[in-house]
Protein backbone atom coordinates (compact mmCIF):
# COMPACT_ATOMS: atom_id res chain seq x y z
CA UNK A 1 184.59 101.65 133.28
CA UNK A 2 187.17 99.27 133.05
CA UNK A 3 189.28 98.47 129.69
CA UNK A 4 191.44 95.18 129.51
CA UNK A 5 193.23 94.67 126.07
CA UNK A 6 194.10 91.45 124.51
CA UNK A 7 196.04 91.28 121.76
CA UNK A 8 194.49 94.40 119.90
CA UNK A 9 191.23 93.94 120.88
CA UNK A 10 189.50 96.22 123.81
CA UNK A 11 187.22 94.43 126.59
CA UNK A 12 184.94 96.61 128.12
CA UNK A 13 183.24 95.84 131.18
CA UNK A 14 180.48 98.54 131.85
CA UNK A 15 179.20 96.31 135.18
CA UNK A 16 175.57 95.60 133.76
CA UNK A 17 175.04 93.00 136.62
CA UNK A 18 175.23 95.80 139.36
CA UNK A 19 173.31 97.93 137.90
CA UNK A 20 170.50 95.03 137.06
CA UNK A 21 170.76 94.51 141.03
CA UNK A 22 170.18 97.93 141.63
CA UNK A 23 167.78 98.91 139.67
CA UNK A 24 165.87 95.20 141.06
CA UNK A 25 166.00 96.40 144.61
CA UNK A 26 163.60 98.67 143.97
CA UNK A 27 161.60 98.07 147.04
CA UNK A 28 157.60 98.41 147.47
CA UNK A 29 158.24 101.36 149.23
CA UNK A 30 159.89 103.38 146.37
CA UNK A 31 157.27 102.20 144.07
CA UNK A 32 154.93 103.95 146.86
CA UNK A 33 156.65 107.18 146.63
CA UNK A 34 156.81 107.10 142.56
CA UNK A 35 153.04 106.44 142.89
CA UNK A 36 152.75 109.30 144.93
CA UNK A 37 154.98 111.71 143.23
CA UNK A 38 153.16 110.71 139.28
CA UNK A 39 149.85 111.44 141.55
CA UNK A 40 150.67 114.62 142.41
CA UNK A 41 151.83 115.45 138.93
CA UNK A 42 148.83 114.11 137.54
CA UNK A 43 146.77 116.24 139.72
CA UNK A 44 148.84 119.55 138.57
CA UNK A 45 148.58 118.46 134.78
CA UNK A 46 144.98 118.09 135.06
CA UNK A 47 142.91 120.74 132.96
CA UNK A 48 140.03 122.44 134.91
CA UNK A 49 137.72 124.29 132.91
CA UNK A 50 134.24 126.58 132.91
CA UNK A 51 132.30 124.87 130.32
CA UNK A 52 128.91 127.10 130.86
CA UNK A 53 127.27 124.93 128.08
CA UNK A 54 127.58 121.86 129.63
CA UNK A 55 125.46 122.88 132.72
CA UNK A 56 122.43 123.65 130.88
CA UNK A 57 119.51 121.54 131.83
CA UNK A 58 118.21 120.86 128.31
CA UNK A 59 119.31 120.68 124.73
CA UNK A 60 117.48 120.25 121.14
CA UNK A 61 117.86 117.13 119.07
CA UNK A 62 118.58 116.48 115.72
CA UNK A 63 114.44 116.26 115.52
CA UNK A 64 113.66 119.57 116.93
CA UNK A 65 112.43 118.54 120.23
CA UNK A 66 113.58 119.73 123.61
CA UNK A 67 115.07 116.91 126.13
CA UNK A 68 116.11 117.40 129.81
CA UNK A 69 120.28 116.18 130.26
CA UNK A 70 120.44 113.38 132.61
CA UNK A 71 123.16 114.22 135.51
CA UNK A 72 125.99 111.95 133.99
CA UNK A 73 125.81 114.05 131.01
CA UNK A 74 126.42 117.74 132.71
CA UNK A 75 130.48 118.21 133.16
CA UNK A 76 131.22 119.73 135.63
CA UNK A 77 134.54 122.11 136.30
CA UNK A 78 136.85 119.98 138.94
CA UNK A 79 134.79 116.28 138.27
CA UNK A 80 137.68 114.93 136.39
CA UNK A 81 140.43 116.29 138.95
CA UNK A 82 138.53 114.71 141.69
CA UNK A 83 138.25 111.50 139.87
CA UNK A 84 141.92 111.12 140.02
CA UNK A 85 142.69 108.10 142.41
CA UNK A 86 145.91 106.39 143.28
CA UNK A 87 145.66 102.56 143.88
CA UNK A 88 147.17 99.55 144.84
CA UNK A 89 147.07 97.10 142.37
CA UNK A 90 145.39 93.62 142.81
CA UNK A 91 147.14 91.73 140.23
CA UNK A 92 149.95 89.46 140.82
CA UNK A 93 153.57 91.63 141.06
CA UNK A 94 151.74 94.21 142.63
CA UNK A 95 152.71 98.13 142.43
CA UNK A 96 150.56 100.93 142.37
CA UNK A 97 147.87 102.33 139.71
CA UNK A 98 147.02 106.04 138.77
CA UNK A 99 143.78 106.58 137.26
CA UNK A 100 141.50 109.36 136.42
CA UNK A 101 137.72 109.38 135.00
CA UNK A 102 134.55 108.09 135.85
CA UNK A 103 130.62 107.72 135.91
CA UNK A 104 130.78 111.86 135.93
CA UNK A 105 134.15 112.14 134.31
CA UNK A 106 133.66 110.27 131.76
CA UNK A 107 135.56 112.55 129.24
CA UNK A 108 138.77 111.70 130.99
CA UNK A 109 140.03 109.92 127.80
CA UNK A 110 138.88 112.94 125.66
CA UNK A 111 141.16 115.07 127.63
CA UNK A 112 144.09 112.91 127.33
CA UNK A 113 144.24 112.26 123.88
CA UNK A 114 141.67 114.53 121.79
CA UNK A 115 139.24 114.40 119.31
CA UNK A 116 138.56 114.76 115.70
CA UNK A 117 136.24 116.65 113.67
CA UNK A 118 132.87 115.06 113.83
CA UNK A 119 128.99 115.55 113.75
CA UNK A 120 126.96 115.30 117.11
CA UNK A 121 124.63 112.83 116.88
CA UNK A 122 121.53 114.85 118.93
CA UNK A 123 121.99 117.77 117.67
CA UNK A 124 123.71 117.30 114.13
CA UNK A 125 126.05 120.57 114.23
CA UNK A 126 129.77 120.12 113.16
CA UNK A 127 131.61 119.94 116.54
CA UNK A 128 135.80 121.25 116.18
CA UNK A 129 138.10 119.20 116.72
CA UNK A 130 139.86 118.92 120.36
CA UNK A 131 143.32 119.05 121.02
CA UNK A 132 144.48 116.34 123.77
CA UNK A 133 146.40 117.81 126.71
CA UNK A 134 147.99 114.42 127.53
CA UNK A 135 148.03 115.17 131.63
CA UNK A 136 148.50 111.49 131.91
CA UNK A 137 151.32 110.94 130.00
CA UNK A 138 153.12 114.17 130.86
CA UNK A 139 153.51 112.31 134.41
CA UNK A 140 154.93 109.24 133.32
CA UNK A 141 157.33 110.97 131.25
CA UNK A 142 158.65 113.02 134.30
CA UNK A 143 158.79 109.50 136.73
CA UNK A 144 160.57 108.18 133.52
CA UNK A 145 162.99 110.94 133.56
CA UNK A 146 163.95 110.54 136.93
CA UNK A 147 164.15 106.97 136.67
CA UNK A 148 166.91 107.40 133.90
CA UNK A 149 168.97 109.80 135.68
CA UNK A 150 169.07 107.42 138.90
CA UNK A 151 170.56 105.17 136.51
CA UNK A 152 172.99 107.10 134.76
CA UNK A 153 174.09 108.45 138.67
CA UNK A 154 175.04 104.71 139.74
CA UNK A 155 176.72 104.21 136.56
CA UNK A 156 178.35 107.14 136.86
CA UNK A 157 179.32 105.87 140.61
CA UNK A 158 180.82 102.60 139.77
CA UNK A 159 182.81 104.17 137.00
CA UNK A 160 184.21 106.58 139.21
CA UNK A 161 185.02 103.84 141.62
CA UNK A 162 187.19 101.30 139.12
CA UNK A 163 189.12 104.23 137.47
């Protein structure tokens, strides 16, 4: 950083323009690799589980009677890993999307952020509550950490540089 002092008063330039134009030149490429890398994270976060009740074939409603489950409703162990895409995005600015859930993984939200106590509406038994594992987020936190220490390197850089 550089100080200049005028008449008891301290000017600080801490070079805010360069860093702006750093941080802009973030080509399409390194928004490719950031893609890739919160991809690969996501994929690691992801929970995988055996849920034995979900494969059954049939269940009882609330009414007593006996109904077959449709294939969208059996979960699977693996569906919503698989369902984890990485895309580039159509709207205008561009950049890349990372996504998980869908026809069969439809419990990709639940995952993420949880659920509360509730009844089950074809069966009527209390359900517990569900704590979310927020693979998602966990990602974005780690590309967000990176980001920040990039920054604080090249401010660290042109400090070093006007001293």
């Amino acid at each position: 950083m550089k100080r200049t002092i005028i008449k008891n008063k301290v000017i600080v330039n801490w070079f805010g323009d360069e860093i702006y134009k750093q941080i802009g030149t973030m080509t399409e490429q390194d928004t490719a690799v950031a893609s890739v890398r919160i991809h690969a994270a996501v994929l690691r976060n992801t929970p995988t589980g055996s849920y034995k009740r979900s494969l059954r074939s049939k269940y009882v409603t609330t009414k007593g009677n006996l109904v077959a489950m449709k294939g969208w409703q059996r979960r699977q162990p693996g569906t919503l890993k698989k369902s984890i895409v990485r895309l580039k995005s159509r709207y205008k600015g561009g950049g890349y999307i990372v996504y998980g859930g869908n026809w069969f993984a439809y419990y990709a939200r639940i995952a993420e952020y949880g659920t509360k106590m509730r009844r089950q509406k074809t069966t009527g038994r209390f359900t517990g509550s569900m704590k979310g594992i927020k693979y998602m987020k966990k990602a974005i936190r780690q590309e967000k950490q990176r980001l920040i220490q990039a920054v604080r390197q090249s401010m660290t850089m042109l400090r070093g540089m006007n001293e």
